[in-house]
PDB file of N, CA and C in Angstrom:
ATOM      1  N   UNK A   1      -3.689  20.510 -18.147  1.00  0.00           N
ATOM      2  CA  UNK A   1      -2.684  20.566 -17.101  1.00  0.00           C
ATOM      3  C   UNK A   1      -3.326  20.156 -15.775  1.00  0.00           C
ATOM      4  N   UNK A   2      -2.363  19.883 -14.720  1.00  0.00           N
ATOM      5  CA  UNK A   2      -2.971  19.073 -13.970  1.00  0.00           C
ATOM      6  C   UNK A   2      -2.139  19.874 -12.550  1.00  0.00           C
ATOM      7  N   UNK A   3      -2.707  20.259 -11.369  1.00  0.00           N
ATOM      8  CA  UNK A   3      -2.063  20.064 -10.005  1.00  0.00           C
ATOM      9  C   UNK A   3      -2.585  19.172  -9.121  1.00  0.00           C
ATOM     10  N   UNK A   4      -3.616  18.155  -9.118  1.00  0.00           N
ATOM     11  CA  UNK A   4      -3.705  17.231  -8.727  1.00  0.00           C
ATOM     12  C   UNK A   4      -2.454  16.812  -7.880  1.00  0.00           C
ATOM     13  N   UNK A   5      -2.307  16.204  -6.712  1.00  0.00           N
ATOM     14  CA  UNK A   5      -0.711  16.146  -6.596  1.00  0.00           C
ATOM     15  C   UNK A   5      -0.979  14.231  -6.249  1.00  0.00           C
ATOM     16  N   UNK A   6      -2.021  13.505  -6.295  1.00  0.00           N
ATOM     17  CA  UNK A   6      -1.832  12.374  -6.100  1.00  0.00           C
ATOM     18  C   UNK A   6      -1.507  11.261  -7.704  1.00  0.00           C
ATOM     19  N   UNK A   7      -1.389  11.787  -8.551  1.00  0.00           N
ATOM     20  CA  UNK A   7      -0.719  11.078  -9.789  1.00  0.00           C
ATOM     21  C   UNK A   7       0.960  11.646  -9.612  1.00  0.00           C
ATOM     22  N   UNK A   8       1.238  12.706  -8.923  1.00  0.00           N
ATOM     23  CA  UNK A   8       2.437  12.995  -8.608  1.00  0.00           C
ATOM     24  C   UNK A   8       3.114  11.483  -7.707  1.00  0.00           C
ATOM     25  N   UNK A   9       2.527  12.108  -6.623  1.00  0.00           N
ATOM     26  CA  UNK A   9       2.804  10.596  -5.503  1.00  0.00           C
ATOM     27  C   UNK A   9       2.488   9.151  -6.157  1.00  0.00           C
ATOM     28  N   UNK A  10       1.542   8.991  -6.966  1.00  0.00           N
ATOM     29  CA  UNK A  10       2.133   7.687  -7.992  1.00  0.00           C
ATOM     30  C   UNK A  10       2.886   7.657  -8.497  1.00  0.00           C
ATOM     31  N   UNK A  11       3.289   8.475  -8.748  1.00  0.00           N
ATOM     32  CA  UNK A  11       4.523   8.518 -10.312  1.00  0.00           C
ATOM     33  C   UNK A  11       6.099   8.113  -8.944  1.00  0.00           C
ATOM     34  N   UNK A  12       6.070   8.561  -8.035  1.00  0.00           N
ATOM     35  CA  UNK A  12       6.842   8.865  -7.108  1.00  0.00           C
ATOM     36  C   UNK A  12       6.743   6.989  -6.820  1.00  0.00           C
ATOM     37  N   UNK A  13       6.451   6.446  -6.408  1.00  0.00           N
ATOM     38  CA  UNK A  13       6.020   4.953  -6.049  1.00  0.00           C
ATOM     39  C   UNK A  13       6.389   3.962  -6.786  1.00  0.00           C
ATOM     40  N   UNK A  14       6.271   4.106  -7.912  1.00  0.00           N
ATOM     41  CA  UNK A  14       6.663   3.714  -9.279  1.00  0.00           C
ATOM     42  C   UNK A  14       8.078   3.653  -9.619  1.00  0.00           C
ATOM     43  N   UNK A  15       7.825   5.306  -9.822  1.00  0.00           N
ATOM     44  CA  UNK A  15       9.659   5.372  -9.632  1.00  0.00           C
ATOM     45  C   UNK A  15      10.334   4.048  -8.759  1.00  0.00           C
ATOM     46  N   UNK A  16      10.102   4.356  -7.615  1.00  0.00           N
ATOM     47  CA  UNK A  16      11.042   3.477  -6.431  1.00  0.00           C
ATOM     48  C   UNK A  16      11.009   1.761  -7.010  1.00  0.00           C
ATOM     49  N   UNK A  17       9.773   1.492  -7.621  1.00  0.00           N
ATOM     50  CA  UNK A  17       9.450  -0.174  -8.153  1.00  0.00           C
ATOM     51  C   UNK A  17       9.717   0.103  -8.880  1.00  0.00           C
ATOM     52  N   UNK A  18      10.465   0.638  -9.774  1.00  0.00           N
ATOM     53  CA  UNK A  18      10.847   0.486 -11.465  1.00  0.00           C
ATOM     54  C   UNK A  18      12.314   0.075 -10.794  1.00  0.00           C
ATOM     55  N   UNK A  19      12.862   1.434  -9.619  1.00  0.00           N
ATOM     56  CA  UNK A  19      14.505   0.935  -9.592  1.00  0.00           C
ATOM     57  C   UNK A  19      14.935  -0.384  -9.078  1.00  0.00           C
ATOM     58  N   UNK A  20      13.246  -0.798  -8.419  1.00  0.00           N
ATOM     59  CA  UNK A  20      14.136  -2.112  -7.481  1.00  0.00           C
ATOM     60  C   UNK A  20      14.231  -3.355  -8.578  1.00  0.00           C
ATOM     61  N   UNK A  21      13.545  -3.572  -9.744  1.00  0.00           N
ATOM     62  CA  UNK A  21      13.892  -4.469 -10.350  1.00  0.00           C
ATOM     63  C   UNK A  21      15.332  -4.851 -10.428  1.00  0.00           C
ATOM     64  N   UNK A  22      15.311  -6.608 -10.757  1.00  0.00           N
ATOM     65  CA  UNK A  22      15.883  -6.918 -11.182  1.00  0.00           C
ATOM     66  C   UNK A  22      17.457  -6.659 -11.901  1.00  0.00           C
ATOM     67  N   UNK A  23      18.189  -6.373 -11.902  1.00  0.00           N
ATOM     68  CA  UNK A  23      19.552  -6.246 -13.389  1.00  0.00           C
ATOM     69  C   UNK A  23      19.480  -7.135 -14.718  1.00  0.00           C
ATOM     70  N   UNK A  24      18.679  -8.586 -13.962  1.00  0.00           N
ATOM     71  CA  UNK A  24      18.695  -9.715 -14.360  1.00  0.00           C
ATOM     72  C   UNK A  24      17.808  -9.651 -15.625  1.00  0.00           C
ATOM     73  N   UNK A  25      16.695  -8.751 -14.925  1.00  0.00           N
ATOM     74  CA  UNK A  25      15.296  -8.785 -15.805  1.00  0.00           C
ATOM     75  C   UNK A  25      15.453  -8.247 -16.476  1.00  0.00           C
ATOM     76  N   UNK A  26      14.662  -8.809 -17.755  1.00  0.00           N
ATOM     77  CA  UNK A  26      15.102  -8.402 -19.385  1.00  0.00           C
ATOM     78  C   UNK A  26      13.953  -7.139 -19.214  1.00  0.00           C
ATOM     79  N   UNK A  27      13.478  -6.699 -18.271  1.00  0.00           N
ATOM     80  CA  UNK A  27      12.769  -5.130 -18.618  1.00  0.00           C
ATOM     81  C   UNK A  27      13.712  -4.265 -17.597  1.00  0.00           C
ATOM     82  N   UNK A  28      14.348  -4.365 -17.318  1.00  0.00           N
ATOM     83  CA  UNK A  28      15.459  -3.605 -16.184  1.00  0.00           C
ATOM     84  C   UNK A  28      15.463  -1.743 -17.385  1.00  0.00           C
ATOM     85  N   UNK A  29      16.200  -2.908 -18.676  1.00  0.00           N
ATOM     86  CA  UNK A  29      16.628  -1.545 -19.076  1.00  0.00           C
ATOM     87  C   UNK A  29      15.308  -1.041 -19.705  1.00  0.00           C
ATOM     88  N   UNK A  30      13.983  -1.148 -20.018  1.00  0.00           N
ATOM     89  CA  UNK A  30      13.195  -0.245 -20.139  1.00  0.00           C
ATOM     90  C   UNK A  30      12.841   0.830 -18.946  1.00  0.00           C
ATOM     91  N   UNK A  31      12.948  -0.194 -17.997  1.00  0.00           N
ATOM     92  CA  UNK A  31      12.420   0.247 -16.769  1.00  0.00           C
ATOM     93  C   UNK A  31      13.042   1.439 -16.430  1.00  0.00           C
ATOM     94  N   UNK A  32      14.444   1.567 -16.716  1.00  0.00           N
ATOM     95  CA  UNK A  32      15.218   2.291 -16.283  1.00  0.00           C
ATOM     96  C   UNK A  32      15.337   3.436 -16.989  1.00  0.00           C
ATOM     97  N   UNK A  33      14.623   3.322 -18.639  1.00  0.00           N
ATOM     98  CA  UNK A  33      14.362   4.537 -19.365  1.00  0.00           C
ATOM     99  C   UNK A  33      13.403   5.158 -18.967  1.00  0.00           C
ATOM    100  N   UNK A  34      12.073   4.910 -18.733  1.00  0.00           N
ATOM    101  CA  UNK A  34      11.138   5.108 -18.128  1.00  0.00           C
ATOM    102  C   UNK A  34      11.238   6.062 -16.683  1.00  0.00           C
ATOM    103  N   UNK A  35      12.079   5.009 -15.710  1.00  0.00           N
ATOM    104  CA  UNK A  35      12.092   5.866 -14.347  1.00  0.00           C
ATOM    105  C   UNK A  35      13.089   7.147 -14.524  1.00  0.00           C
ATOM    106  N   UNK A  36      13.960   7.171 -15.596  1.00  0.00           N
ATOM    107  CA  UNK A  36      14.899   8.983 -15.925  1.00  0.00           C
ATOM    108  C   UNK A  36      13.471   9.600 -16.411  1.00  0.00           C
ATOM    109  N   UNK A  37      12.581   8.819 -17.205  1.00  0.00           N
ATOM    110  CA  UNK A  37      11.460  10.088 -17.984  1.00  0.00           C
ATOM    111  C   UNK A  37      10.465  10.425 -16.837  1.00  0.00           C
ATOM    112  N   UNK A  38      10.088   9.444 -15.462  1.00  0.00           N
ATOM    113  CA  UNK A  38       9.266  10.235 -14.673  1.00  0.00           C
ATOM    114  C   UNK A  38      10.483  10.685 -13.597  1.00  0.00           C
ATOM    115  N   UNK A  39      11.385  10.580 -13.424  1.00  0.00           N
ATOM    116  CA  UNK A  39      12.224  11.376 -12.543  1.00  0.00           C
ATOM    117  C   UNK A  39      12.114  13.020 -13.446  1.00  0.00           C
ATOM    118  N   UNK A  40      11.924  12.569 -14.496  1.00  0.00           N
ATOM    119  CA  UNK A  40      12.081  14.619 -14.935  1.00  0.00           C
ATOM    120  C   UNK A  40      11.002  15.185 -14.356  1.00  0.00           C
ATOM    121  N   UNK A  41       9.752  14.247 -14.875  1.00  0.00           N
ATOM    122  CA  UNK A  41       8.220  14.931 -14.659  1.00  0.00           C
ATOM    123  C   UNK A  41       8.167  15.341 -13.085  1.00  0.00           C
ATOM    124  N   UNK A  42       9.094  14.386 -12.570  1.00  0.00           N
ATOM    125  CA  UNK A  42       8.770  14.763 -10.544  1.00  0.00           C
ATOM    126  C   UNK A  42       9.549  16.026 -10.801  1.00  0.00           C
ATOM    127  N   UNK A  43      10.634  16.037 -11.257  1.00  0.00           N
ATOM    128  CA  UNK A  43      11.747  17.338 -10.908  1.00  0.00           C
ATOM    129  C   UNK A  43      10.898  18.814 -11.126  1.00  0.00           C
ATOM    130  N   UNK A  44      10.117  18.266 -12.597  1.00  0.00           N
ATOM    131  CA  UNK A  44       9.367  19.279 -12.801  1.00  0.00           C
ATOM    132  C   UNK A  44       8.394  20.012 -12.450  1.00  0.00           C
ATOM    133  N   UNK A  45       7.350  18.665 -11.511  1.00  0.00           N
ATOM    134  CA  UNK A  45       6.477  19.043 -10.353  1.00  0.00           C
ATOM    135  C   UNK A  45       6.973  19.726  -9.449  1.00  0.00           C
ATOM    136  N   UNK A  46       7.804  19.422  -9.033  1.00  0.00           N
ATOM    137  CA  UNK A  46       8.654  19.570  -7.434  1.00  0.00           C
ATOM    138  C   UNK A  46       8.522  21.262  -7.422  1.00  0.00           C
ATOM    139  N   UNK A  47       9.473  21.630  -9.270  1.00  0.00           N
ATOM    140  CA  UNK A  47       9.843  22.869  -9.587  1.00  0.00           C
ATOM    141  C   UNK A  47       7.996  23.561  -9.492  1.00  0.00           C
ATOM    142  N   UNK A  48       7.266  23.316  -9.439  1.00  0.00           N
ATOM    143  CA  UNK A  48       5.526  23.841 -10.083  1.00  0.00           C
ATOM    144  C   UNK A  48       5.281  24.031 -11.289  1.00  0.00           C
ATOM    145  N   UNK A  49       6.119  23.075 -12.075  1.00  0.00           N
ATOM    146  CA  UNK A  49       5.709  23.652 -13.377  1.00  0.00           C
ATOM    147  C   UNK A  49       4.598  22.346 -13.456  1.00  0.00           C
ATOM    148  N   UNK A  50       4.103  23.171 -14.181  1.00  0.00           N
ATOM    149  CA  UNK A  50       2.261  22.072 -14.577  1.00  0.00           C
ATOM    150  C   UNK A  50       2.736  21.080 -15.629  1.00  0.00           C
ATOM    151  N   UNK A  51       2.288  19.909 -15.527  1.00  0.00           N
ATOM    152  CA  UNK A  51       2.160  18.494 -16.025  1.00  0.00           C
ATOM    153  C   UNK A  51       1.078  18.431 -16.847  1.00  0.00           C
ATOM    154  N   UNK A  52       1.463  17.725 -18.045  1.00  0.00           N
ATOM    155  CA  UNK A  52      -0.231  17.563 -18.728  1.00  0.00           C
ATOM    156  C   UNK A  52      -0.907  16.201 -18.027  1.00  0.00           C
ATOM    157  N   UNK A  53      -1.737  16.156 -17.893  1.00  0.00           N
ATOM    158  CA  UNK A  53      -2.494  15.153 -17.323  1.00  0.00           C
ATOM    159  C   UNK A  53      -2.345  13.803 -17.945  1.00  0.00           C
ATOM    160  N   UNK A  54      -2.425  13.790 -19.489  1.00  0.00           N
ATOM    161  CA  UNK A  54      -2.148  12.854 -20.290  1.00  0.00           C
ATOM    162  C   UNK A  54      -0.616  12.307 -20.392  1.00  0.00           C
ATOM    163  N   UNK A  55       0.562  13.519 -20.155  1.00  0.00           N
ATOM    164  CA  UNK A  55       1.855  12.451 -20.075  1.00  0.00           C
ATOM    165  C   UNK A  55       1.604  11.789 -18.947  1.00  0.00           C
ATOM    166  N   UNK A  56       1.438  11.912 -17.560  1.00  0.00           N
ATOM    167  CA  UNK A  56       1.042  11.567 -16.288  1.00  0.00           C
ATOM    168  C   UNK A  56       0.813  10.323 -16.254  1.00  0.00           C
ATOM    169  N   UNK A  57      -0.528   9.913 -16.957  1.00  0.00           N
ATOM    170  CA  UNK A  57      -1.711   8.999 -17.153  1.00  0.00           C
ATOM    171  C   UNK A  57      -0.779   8.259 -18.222  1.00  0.00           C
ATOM    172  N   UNK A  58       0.387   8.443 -19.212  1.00  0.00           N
ATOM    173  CA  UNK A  58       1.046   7.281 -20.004  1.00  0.00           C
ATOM    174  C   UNK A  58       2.196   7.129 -19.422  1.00  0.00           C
ATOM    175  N   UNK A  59       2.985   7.741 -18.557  1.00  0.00           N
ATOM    176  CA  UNK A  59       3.795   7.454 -17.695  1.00  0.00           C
ATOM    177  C   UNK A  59       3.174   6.236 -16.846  1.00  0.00           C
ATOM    178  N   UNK A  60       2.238   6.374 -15.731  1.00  0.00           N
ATOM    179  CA  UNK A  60       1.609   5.411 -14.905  1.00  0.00           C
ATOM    180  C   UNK A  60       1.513   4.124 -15.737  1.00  0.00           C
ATOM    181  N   UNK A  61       0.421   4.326 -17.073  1.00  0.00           N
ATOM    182  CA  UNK A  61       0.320   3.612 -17.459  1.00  0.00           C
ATOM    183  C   UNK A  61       1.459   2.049 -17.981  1.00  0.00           C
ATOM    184  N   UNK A  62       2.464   2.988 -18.470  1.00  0.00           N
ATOM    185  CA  UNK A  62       3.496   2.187 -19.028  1.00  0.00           C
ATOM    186  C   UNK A  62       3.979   1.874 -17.691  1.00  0.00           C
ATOM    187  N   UNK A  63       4.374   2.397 -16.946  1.00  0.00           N
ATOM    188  CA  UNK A  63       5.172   1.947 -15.379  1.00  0.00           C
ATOM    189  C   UNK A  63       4.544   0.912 -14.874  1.00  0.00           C
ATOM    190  N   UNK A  64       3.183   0.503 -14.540  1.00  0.00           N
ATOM    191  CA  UNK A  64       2.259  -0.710 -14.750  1.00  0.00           C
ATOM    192  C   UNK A  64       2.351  -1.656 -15.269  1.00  0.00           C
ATOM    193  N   UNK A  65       2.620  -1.608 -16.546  1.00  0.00           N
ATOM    194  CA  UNK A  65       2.391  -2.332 -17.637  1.00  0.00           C
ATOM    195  C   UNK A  65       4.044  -3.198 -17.627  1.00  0.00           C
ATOM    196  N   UNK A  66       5.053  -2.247 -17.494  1.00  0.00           N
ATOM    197  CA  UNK A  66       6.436  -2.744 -17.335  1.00  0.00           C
ATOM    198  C   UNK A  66       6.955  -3.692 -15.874  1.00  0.00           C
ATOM    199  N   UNK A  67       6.251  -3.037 -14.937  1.00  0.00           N
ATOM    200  CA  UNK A  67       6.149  -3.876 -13.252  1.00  0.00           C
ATOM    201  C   UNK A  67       5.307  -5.302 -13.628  1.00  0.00           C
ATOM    202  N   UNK A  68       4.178  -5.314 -14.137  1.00  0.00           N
ATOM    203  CA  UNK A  68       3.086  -6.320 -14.489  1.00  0.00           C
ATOM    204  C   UNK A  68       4.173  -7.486 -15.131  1.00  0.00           C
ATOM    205  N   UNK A  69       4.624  -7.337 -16.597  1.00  0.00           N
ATOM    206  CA  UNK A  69       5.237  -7.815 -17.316  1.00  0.00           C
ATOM    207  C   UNK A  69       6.547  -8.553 -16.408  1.00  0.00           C
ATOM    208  N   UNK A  70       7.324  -7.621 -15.465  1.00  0.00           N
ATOM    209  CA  UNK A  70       8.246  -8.383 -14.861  1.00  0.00           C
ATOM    210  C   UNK A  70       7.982  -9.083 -13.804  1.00  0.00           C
ATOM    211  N   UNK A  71       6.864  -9.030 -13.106  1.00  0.00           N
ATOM    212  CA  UNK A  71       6.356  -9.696 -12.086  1.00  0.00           C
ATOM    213  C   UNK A  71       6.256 -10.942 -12.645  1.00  0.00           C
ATOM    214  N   UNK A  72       5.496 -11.142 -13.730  1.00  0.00           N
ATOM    215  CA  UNK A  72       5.428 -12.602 -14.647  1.00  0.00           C
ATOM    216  C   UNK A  72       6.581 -13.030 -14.900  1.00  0.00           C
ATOM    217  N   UNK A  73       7.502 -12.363 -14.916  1.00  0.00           N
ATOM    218  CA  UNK A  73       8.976 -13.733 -15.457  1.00  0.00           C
ATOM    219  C   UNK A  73       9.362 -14.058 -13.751  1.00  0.00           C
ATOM    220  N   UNK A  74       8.342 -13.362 -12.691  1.00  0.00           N
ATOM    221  CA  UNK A  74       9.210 -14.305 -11.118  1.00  0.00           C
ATOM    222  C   UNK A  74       8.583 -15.531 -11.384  1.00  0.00           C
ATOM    223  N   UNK A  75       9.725 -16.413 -11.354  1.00  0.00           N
ATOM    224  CA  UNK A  75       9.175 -17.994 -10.979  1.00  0.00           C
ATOM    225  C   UNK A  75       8.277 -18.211  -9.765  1.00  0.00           C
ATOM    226  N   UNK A  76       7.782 -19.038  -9.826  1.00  0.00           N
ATOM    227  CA  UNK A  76       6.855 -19.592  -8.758  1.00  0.00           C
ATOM    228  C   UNK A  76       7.866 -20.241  -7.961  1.00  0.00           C
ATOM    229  N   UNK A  77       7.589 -19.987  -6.425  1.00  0.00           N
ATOM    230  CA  UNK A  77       8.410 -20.664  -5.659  1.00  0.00           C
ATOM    231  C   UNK A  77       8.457 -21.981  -5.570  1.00  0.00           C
ATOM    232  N   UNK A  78       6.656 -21.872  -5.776  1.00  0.00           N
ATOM    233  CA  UNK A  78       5.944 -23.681  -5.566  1.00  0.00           C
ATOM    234  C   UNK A  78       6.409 -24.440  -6.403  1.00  0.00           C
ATOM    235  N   UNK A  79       7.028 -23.868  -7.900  1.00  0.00           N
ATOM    236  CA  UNK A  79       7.176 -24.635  -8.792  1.00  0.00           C
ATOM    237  C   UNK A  79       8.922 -25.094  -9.217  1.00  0.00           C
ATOM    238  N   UNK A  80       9.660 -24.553  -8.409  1.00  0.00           N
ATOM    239  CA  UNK A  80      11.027 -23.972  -8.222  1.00  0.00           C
ATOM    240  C   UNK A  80      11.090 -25.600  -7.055  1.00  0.00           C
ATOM    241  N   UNK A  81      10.255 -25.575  -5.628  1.00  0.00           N
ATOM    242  CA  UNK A  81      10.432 -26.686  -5.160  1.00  0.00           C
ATOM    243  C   UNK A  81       9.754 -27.930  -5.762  1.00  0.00           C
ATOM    244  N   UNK A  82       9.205 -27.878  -6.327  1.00  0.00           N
ATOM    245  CA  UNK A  82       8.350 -29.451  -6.971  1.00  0.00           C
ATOM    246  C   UNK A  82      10.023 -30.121  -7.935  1.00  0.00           C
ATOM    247  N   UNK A  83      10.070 -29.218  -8.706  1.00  0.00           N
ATOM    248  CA  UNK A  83      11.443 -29.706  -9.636  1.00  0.00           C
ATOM    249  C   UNK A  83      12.492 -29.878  -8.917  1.00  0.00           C
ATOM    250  N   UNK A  84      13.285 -29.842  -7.698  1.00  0.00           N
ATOM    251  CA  UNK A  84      13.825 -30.373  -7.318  1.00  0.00           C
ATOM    252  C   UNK A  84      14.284 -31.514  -6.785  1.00  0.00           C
TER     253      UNK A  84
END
């Protein structure tokens, strides 16, 4: 278990970049499963109930991994004007 409170404030950060994706983006709707499963873990912090360190650390992880992944389908601007 963990009170650490700065994987809290990540998870919190995350959250906010998971919601701003896309609608468009084909990870929207993971994203959006994901940000209800760390919206509990915050609710649950908020409340003091202790976090295991390890959901924490695969929450982040996957929230990363899902931002990373959609960052790659933004087109290049540079390449958006050359084809025109």
């Amino acid at each position: 278990m963990t009170d650490n409170h700065q994987p809290i404030e990540l998870l919190r950060l995350l959250a906010a970049r998971l919601e701003r994706l896309s609608v468009d983006s084909r990870w929207a709707r993971r994203a959006s499963g994901l940000r209800g499963n760390i919206i509990k873990i915050l609710e649950q912090a908020d409340a003091g109930e202790p976090i295991a360190a390890r959901r924490l650390d695969l929450l982040t992880d996957t929230a990363f991994d899902i931002l990373c992944r959609a960052a790659q389908d933004i087109p290049d601007l540079e390449d958006l004007y050359k084809n025109k």
